[in-house]
Protein backbone atom coordinates (compact mmCIF):
# COMPACT_ATOMS: atom_id res chain seq x y z
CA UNK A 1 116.41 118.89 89.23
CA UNK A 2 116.62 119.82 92.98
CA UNK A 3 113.86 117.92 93.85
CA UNK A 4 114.10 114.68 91.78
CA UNK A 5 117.47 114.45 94.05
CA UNK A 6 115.51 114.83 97.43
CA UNK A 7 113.04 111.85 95.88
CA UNK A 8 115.82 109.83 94.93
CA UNK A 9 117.28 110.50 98.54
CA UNK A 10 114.17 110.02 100.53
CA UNK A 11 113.24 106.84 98.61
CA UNK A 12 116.69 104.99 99.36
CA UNK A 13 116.75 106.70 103.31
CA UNK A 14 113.24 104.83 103.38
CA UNK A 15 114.18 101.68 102.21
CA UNK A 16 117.51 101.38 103.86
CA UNK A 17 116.92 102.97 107.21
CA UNK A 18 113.22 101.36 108.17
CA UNK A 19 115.16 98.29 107.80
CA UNK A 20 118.03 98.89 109.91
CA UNK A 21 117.62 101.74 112.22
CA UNK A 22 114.01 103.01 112.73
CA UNK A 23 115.26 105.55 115.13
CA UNK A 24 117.67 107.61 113.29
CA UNK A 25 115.07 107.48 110.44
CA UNK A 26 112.71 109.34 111.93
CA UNK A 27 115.18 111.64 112.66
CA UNK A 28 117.05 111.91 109.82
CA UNK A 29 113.57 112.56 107.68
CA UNK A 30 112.94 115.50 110.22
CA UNK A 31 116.14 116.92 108.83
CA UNK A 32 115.95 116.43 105.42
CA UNK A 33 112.74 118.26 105.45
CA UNK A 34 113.87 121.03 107.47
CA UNK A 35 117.09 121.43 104.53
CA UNK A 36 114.74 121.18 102.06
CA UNK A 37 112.59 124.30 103.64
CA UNK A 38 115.79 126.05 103.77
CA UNK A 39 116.74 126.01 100.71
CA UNK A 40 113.15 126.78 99.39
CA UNK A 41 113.57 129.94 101.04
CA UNK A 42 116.81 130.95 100.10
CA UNK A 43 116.04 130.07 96.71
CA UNK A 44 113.28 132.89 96.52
């Protein structure tokens, strides 16, 4: 279920923020990542 979120998420961050503000995409794709890791490993 977790991870059908994070698709749903990444697909509207990608369409919304390489529109409008390539920058903090990058960025903010970096972090999402990084959560997602996180809570891989606390999940185990």
């Amino acid at each position: 279920y977790l991870d059908r979120f994070y698709g749903a998420m990444q697909i509207f961050i990608d369409k919304y923020y390489k529109e409008t503000k390539p920058m903090q995409y990058s960025f903010l794709k970096a972090g999402l990542k990084l959560r997602h890791q996180i809570e891989k490993i606390k999940l185990k």
